[in-house]
N, C-alpha and C. Protein backbone atom coordinates (compact mmCIF):
# COMPACT_ATOMS: atom_id res chain seq x y z
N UNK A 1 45.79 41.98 18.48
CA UNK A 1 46.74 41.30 19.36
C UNK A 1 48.01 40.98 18.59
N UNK A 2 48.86 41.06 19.44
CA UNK A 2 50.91 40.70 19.01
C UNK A 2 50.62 39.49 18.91
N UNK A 3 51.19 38.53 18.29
CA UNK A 3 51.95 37.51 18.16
C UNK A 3 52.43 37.18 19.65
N UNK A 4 53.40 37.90 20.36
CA UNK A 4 53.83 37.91 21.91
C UNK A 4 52.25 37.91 23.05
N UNK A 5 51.49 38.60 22.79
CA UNK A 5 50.26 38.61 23.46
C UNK A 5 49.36 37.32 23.36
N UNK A 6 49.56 36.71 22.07
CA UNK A 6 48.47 35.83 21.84
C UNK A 6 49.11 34.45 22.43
N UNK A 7 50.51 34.79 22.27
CA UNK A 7 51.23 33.59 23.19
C UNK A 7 51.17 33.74 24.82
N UNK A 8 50.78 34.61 25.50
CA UNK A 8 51.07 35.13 26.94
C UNK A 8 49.39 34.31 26.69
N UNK A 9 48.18 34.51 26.19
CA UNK A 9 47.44 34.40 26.04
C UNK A 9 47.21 32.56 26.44
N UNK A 10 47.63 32.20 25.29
CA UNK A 10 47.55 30.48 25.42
C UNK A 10 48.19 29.91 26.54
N UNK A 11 49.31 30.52 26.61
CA UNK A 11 50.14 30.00 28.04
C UNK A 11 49.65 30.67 29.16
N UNK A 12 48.88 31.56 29.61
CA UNK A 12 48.08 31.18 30.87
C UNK A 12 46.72 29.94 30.74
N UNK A 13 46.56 29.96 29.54
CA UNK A 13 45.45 28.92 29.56
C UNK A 13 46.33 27.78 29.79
N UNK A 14 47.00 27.32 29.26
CA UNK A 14 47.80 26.16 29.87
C UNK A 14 48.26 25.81 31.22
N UNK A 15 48.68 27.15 31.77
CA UNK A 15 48.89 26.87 33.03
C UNK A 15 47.63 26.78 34.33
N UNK A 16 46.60 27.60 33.66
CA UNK A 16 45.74 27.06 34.59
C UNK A 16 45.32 25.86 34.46
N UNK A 17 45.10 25.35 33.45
CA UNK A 17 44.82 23.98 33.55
C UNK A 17 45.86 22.93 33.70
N UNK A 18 47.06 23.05 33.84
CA UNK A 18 47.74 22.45 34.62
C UNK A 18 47.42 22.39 35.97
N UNK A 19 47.07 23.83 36.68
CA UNK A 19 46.81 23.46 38.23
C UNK A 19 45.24 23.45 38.47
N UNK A 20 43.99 23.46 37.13
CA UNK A 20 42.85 22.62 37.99
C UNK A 20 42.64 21.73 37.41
N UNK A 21 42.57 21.57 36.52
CA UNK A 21 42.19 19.92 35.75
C UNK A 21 43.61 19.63 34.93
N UNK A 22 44.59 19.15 35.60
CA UNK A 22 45.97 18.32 34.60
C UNK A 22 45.41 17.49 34.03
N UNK A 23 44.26 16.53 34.01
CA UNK A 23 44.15 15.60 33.32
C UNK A 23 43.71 15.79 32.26
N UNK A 24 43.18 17.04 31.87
CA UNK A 24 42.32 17.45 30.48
C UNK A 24 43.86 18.45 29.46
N UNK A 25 43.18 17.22 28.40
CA UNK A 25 43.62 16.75 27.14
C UNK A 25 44.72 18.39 26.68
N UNK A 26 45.96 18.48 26.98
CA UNK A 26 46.66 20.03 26.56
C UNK A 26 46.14 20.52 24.84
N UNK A 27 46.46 19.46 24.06
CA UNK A 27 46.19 19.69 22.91
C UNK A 27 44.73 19.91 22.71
N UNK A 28 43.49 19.75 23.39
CA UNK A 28 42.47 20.02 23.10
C UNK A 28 42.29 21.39 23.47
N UNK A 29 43.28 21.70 24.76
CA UNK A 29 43.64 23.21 24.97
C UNK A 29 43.84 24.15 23.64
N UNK A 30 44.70 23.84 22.93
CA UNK A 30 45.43 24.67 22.18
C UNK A 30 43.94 24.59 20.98
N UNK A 31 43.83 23.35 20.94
CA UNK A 31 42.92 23.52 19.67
C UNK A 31 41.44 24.18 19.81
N UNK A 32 40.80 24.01 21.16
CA UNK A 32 40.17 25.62 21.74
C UNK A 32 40.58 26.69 21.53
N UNK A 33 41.65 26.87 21.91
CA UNK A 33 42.17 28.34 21.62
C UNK A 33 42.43 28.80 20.14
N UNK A 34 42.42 27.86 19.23
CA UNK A 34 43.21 27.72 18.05
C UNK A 34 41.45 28.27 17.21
N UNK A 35 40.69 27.76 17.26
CA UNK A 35 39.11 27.67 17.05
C UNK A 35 38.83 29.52 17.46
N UNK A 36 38.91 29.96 18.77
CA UNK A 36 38.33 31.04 19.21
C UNK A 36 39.51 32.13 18.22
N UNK A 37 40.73 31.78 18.71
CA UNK A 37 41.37 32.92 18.01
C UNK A 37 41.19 33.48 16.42
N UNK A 38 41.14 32.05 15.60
CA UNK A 38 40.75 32.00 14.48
C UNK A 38 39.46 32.90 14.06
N UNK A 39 37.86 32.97 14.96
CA UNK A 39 36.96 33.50 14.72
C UNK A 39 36.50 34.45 15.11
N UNK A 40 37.33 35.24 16.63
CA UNK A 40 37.22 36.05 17.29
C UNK A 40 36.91 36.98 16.91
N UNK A 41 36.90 37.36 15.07
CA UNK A 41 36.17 38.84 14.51
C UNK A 41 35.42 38.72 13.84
N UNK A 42 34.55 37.25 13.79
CA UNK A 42 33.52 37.12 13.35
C UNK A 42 32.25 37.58 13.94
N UNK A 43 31.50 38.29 12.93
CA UNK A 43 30.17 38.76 13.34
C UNK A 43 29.16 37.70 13.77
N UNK A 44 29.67 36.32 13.18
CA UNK A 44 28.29 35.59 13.60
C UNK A 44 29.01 34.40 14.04
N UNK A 45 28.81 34.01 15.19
CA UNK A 45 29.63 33.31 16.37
C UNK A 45 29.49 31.97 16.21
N UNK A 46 28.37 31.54 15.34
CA UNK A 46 27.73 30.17 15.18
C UNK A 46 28.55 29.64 14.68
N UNK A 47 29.80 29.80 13.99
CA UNK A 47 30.90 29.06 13.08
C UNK A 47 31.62 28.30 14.59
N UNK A 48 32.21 29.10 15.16
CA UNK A 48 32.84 29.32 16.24
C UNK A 48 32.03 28.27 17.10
N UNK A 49 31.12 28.19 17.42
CA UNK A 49 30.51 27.52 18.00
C UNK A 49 30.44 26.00 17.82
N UNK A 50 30.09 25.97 15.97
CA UNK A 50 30.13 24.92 15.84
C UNK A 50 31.29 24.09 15.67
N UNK A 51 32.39 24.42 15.76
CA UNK A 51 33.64 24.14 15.37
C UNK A 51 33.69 23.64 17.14
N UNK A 52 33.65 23.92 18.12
CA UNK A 52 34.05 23.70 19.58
C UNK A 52 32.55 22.68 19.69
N UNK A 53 31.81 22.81 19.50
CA UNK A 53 30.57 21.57 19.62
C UNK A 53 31.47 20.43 18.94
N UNK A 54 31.87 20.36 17.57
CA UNK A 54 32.79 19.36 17.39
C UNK A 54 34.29 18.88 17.60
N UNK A 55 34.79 19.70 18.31
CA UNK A 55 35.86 19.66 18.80
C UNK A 55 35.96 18.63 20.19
N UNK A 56 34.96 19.18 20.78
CA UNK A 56 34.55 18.41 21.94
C UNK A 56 33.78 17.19 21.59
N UNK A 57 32.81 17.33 21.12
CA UNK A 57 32.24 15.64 20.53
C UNK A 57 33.64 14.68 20.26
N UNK A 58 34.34 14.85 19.61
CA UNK A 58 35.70 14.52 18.94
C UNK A 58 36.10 13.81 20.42
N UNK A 59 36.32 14.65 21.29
CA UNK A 59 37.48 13.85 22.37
C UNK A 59 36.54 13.16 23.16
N UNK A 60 34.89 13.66 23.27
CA UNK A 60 33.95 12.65 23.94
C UNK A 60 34.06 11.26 23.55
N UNK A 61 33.89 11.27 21.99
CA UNK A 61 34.32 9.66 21.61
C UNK A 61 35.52 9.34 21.60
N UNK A 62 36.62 10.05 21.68
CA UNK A 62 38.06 9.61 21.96
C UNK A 62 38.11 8.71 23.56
N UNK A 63 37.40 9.93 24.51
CA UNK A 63 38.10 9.05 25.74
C UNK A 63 36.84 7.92 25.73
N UNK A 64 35.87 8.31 25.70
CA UNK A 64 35.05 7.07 25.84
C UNK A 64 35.22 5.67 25.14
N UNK A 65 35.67 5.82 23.73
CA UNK A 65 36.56 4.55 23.06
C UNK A 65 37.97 4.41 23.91
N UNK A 66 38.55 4.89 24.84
CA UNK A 66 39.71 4.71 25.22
C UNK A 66 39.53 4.29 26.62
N UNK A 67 37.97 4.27 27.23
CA UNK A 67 37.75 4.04 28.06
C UNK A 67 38.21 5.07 29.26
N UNK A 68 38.32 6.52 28.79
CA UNK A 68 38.57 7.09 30.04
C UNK A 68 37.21 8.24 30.15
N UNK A 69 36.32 7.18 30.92
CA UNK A 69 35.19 7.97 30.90
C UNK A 69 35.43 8.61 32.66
N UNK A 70 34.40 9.41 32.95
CA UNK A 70 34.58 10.21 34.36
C UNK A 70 34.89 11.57 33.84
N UNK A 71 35.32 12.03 35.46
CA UNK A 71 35.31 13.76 34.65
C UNK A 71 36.52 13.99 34.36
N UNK A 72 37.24 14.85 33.61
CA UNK A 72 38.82 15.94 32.99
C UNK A 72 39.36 16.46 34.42
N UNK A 73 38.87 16.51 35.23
CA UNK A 73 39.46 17.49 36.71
C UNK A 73 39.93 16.18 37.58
């Protein structure tokens, strides 16, 4: 992938989640994407995996200490 592609790439992910869940976290966007792109030619996916298991734990205790529990949509 271009540099130009991988950006066409992130920015539809952004925009869809602008129009189904706006309320979920943009930067947790990017840093999903930031995680997959990074490992995407890895043979063994479990890195990848575990990196988004904690990525997400991460903002579970973010909103829940911030009190914004309920769902991202």
């Amino acid at each position: 992938m271009t540099k130009n592609s991988d950006d066409l790439a992130l920015e539809t992910l952004l925009a869809v989640r602008e129009e189904i869940a706006p309320r979920l976290n943009e930067d947790l966007v990017r840093r999903c994407y930031a995680i997959q792109k990074n490992h995407q030619f890895d043979k063994d996916r479990a890195v990848a995996l575990r990196e988004m298991e904690r990525l997400i734990e991460e903002e579970v205790e973010r909103r829940s200490a911030a009190g914004e529990g309920g769902t991202a949509a």
